[in-house]
Protein backbone atom coordinates (compact mmCIF):
# COMPACT_ATOMS: atom_id res chain seq x y z
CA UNK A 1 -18.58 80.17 -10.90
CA UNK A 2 -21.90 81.95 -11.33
CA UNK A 3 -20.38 85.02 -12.46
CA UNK A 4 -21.07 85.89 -16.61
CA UNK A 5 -19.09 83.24 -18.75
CA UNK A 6 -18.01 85.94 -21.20
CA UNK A 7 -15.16 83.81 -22.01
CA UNK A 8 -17.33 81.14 -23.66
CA UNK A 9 -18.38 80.79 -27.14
CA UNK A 10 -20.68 83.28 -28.52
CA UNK A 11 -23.36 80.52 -29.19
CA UNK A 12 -22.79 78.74 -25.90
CA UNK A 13 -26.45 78.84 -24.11
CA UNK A 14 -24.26 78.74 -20.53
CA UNK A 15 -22.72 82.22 -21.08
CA UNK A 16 -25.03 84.19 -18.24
CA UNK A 17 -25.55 83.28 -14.90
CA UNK A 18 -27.28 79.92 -13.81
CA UNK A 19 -30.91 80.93 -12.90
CA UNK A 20 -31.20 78.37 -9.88
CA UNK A 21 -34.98 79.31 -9.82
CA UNK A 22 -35.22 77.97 -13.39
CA UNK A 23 -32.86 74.75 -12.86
CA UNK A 24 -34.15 73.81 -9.78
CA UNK A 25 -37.79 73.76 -11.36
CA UNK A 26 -36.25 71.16 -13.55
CA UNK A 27 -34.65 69.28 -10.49
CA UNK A 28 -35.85 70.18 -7.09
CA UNK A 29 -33.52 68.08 -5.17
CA UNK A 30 -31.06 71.12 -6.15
CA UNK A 31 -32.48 73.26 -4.07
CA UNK A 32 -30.87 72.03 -1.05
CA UNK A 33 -27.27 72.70 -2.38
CA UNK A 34 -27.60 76.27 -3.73
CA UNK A 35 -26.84 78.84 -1.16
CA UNK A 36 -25.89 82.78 -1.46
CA UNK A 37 -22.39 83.49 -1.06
CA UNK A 38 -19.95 86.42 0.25
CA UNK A 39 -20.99 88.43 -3.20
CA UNK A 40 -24.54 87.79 -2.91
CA UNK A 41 -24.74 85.68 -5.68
CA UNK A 42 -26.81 82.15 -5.57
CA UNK A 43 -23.92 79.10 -6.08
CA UNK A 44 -23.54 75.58 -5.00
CA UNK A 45 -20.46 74.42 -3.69
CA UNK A 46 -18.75 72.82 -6.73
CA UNK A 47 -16.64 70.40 -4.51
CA UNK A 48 -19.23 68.51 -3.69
CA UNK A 49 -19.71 66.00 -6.21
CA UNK A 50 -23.80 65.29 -5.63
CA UNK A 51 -23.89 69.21 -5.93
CA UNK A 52 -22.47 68.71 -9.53
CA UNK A 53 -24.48 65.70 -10.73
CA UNK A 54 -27.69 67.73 -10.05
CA UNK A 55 -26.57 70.60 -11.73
CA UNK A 56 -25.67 68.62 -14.84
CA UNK A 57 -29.08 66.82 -14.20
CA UNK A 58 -30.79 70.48 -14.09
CA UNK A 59 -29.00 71.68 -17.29
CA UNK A 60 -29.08 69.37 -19.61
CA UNK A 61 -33.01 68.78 -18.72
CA UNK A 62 -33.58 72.56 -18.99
CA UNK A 63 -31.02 73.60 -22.17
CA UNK A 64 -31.21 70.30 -24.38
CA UNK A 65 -34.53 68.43 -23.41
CA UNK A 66 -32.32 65.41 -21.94
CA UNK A 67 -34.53 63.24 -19.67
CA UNK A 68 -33.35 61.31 -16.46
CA UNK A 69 -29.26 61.69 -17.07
CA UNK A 70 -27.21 59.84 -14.20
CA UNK A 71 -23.89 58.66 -14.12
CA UNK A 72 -22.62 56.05 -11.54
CA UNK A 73 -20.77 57.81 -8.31
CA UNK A 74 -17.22 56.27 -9.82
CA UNK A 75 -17.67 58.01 -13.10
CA UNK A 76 -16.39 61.77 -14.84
CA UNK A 77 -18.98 64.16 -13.93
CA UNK A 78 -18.40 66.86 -16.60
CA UNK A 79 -19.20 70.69 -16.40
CA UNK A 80 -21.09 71.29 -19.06
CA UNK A 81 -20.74 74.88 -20.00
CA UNK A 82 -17.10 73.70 -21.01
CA UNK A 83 -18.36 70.56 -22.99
CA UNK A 84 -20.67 72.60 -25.00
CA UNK A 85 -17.79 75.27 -25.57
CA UNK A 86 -15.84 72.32 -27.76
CA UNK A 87 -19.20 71.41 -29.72
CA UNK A 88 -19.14 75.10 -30.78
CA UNK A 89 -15.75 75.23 -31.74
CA UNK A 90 -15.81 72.15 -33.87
CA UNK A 91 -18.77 74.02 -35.46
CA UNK A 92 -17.22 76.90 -36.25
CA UNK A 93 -14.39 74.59 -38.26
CA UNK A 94 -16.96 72.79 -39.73
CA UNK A 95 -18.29 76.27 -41.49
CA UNK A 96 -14.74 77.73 -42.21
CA UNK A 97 -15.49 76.55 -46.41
CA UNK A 98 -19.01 76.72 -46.03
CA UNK A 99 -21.84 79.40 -46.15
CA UNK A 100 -22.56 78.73 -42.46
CA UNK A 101 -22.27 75.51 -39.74
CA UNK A 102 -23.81 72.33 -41.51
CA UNK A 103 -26.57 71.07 -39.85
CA UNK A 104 -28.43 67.65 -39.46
CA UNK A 105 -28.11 64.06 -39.54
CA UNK A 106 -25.56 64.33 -42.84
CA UNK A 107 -23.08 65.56 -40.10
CA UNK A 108 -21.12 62.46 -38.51
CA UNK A 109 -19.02 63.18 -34.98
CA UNK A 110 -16.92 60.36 -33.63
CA UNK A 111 -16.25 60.89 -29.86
CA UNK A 112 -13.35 59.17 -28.87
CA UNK A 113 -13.79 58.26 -24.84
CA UNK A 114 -17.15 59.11 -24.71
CA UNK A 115 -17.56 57.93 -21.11
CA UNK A 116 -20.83 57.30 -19.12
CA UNK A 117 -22.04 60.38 -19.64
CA UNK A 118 -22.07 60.58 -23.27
CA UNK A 119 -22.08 64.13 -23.09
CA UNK A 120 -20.51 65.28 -26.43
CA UNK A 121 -22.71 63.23 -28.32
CA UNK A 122 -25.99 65.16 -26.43
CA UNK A 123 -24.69 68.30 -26.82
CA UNK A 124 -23.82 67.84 -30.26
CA UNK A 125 -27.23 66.57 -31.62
CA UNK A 126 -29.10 68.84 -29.52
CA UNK A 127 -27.10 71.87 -30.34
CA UNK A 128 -26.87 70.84 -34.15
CA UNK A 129 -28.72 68.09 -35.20
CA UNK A 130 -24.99 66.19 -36.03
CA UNK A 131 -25.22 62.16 -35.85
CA UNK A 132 -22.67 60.80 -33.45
CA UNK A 133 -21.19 57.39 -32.77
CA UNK A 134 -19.44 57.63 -28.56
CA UNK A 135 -17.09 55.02 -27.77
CA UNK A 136 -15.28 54.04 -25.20
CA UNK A 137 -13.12 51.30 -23.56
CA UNK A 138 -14.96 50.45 -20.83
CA UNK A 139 -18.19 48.89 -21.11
CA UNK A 140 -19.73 49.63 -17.88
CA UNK A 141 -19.77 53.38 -19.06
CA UNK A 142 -21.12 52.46 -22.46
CA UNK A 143 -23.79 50.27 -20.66
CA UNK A 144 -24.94 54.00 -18.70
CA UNK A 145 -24.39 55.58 -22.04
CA UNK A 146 -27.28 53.17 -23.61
CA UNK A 147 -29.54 53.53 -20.55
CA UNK A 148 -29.49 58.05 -21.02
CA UNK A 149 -30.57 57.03 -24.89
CA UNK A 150 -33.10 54.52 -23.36
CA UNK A 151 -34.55 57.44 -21.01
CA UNK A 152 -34.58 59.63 -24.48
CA UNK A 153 -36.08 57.42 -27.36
CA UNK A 154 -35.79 60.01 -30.03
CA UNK A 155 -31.90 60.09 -29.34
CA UNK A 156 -31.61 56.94 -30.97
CA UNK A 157 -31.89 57.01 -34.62
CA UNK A 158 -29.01 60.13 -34.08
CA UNK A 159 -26.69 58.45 -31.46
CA UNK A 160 -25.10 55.40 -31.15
CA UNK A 161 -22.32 53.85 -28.68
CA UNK A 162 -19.28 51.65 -29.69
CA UNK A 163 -16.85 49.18 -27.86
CA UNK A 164 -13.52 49.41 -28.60
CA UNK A 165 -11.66 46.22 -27.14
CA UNK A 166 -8.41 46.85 -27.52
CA UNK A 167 -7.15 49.61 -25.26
CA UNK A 168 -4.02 50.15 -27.19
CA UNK A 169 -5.88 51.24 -29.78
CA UNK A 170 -8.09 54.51 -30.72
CA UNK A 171 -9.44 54.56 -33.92
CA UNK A 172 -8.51 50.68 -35.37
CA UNK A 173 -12.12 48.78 -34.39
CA UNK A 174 -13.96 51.63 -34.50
CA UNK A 175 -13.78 53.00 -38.17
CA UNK A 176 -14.49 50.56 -40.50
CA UNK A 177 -13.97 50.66 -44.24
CA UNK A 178 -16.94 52.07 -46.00
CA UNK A 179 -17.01 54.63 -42.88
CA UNK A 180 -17.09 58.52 -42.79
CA UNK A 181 -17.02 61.17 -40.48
CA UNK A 182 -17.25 65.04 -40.77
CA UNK A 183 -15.30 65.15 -37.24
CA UNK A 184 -13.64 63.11 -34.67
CA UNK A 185 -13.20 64.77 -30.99
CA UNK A 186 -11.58 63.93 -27.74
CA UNK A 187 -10.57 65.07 -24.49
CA UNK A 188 -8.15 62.89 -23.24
CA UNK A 189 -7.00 61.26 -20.28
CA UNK A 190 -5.07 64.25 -18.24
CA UNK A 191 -2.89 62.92 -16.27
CA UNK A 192 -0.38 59.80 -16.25
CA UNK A 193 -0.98 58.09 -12.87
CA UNK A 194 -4.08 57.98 -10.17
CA UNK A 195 -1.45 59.71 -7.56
CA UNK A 196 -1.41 62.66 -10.07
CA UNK A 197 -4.72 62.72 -10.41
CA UNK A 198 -5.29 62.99 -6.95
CA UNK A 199 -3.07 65.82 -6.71
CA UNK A 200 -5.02 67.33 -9.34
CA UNK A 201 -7.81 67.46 -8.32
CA UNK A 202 -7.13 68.41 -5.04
CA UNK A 203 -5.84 71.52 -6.61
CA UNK A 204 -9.22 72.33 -7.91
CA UNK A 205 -10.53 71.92 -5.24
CA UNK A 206 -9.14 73.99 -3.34
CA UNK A 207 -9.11 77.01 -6.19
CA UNK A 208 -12.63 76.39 -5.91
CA UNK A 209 -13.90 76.80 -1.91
CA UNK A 210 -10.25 77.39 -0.68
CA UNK A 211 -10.45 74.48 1.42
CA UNK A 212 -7.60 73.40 3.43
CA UNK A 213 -8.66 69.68 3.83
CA UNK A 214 -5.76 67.21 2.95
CA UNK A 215 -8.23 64.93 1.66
CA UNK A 216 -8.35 64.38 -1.91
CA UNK A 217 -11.57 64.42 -3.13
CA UNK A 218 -12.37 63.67 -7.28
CA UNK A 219 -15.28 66.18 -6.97
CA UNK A 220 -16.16 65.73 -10.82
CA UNK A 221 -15.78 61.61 -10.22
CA UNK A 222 -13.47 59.75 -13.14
CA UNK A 223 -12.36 56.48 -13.36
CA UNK A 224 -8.99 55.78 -14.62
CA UNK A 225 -10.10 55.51 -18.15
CA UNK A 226 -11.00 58.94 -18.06
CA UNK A 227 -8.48 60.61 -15.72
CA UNK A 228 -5.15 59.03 -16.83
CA UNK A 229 -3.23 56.75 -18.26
CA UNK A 230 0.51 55.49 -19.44
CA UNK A 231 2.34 58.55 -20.50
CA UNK A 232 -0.24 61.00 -19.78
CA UNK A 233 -2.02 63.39 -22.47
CA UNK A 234 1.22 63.45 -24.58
CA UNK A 235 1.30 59.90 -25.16
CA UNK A 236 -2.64 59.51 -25.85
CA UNK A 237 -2.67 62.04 -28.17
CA UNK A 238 0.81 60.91 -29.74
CA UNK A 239 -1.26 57.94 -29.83
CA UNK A 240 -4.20 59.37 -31.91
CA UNK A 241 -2.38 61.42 -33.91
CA UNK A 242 -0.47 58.47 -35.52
CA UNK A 243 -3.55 56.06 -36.07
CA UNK A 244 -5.31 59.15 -37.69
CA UNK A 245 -2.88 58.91 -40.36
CA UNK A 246 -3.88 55.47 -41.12
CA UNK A 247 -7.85 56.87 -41.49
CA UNK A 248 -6.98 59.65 -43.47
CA UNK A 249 -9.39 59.54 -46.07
CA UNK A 250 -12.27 58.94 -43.46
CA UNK A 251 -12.11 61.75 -40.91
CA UNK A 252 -12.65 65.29 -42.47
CA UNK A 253 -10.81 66.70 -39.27
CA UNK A 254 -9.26 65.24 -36.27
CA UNK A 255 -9.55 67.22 -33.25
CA UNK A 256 -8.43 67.09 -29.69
CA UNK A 257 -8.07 69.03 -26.75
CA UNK A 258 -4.92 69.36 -25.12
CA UNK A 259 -4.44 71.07 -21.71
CA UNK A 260 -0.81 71.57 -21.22
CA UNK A 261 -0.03 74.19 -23.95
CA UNK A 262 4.03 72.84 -23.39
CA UNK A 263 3.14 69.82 -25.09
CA UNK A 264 1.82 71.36 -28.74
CA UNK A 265 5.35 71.76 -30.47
CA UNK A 266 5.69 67.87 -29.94
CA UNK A 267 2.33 67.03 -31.26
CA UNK A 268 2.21 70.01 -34.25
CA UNK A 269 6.00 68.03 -34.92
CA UNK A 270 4.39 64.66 -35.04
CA UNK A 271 1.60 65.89 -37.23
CA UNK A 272 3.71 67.10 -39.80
CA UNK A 273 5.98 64.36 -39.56
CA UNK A 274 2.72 62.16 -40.36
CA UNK A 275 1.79 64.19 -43.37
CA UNK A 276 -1.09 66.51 -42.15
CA UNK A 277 -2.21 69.36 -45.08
CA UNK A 278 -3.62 71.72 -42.69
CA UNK A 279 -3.02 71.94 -38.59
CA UNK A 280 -4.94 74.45 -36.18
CA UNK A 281 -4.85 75.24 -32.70
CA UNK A 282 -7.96 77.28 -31.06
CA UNK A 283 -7.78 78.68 -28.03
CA UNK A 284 -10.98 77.97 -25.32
CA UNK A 285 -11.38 79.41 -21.97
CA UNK A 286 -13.77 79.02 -19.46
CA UNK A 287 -13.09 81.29 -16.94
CA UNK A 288 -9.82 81.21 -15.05
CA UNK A 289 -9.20 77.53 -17.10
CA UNK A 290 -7.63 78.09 -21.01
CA UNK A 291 -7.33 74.69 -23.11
CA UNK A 292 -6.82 74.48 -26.90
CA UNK A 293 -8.33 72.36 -29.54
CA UNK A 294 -6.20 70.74 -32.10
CA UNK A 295 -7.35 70.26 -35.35
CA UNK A 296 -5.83 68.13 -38.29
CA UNK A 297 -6.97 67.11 -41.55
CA UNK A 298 -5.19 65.29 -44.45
CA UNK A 299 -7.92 65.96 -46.78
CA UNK A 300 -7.14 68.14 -49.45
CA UNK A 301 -8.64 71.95 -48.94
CA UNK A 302 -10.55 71.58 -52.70
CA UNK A 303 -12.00 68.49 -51.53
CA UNK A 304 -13.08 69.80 -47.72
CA UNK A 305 -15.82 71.68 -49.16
CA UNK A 306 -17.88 68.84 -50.80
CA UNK A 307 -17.25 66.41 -48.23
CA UNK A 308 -20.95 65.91 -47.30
């Protein structure tokens, strides 16, 4: 894990190794998870989910200037060299009919499932400068969302968080007519029941400090919200795909991750089926892992470039 992320974007600040000296500076309590390993390099043990909060916690303090981020124990505790991979890749679509990435608060990001962490939304404005509205089901999370923007005043006038009541729905109560946004992003529920979660995540586990404990363990926390949910990632993005077309005028581009490469012929099927102009798939790895982002846009390609 500590081993150059040469796999990452090209603008991603987490490409070399983590200098623990630096990060724990930031957040001494780290100190007492880092230890040298078999290859002499300096690690923590990334099954350990208090190990992975600090981290965060270090990172974010140290790269983006985020003060006093926490999450509740129950909650998705994201690894954020991966997170800030998708911000750059959105960017990079952003600039495809432009001179260069558009910058500033003229940029609007919807975050779909934003959880409490409201990571995408930090990254983004920190990276970019983008405005970004994070929303999310579950209003516990959105409550710990609020309280990271309270710890960061100047956050505020950039970021914003968002209710949606209706679990069926995605996009319906959140875009509103008059709105606009440059992007939408999401990285869905995974998996399509707690058991296979579980079983997931033990998995990763064990790729990860080739434990043999039985005992599974959600090392990066998630709630159910965030880790599954009826149907899966197929569904949920099935899901999006089909509201998007009602909001086509509003979102420049839709994008999504999807982790299970066997389900893109469904969704590239659906998308055509629901009139998208243009459909892309990018390839991101991090490390060992490979996801893809989708893309989708139903705005006309003469009208992308003005869309500011």
């Amino acid at each position: 894990m500590t081993t150059e992320k040469s796999s990452l974007h090209t603008r991603n600040l987490h490409r070399n190794p983590y200098d623990f000296d630096q990060l724990i500076s930031c957040v001494p309590e780290l100190k007492h998870y880092v230890f040298v390993n078999a290859y002499q390099t300096a690690t923590i043990n990334f099954s350990l989910p208090k190990a992975v909060k600090l981290l965060n916690q270090a990172l974010l303090l140290h790269f983006y200037n985020i003060k006093n981020w926490d999450i509740p124990e129950a909650n998705l505790c994201p690894p954020i060299p991966g997170r800030a991979d998708y911000i750059h890749y959105i960017a990079d679509l952003l600039a495809e009919q432009r001179s260069g990435v558009p910058t500033g608060n003229p940029v609007s990001g919807l975050d779909i499932g934003t959880g409490a962490n409201l990571v995408y939304p930090l990254l983004a404005h920190r990276s970019y400068g983008w405005t970004m509205m994070g929303t999310d089901i579950n209003q516990d999370s959105l409550e710990n969302a609020q309280r990271i923007l309270d710890h960061n005043p100047d956050l505020s006038p950039a970021i914003q968080v968002k209710h949606q009541p209706d679990p069926v729905h995605i996009f319906k109560n959140i875009i509103e007519k008059g709105d606009r946004f440059m992007f939408s992003m999401c990285n869905p529920p995974f998996h399509d029941s707690e058991e296979s979660a579980l079983k997931g995540n033990l998995r990763k586990t064990k790729n990860i400090n080739r434990s043999k404990s039985k005992k599974p363990l959600l090392n990066f926390g998630g709630q159910q919200s965030e880790l599954w949910c009826e149907g899966g990632e197929i569904a949920f993005i099935s899901k999006m795909i089909e509201e998007s077309s009602q909001h086509a005028s509003q979102v420049l581009w839709f994008t999504c991750l999807v982790s299970k490469k066997d389900n893109l012929p469904k969704l590239i099927t659906l998308l055509k089926k629901v009139k998208a102009l243009d459909i892309k798939t990018i390839d991101m790895a991090q490390g060992q892992k490979v996801s893809r982002m989708l893309a989708w846009t139903f705005i006309p390609q003469k009208d992308r470039k003005n869309w500011l």
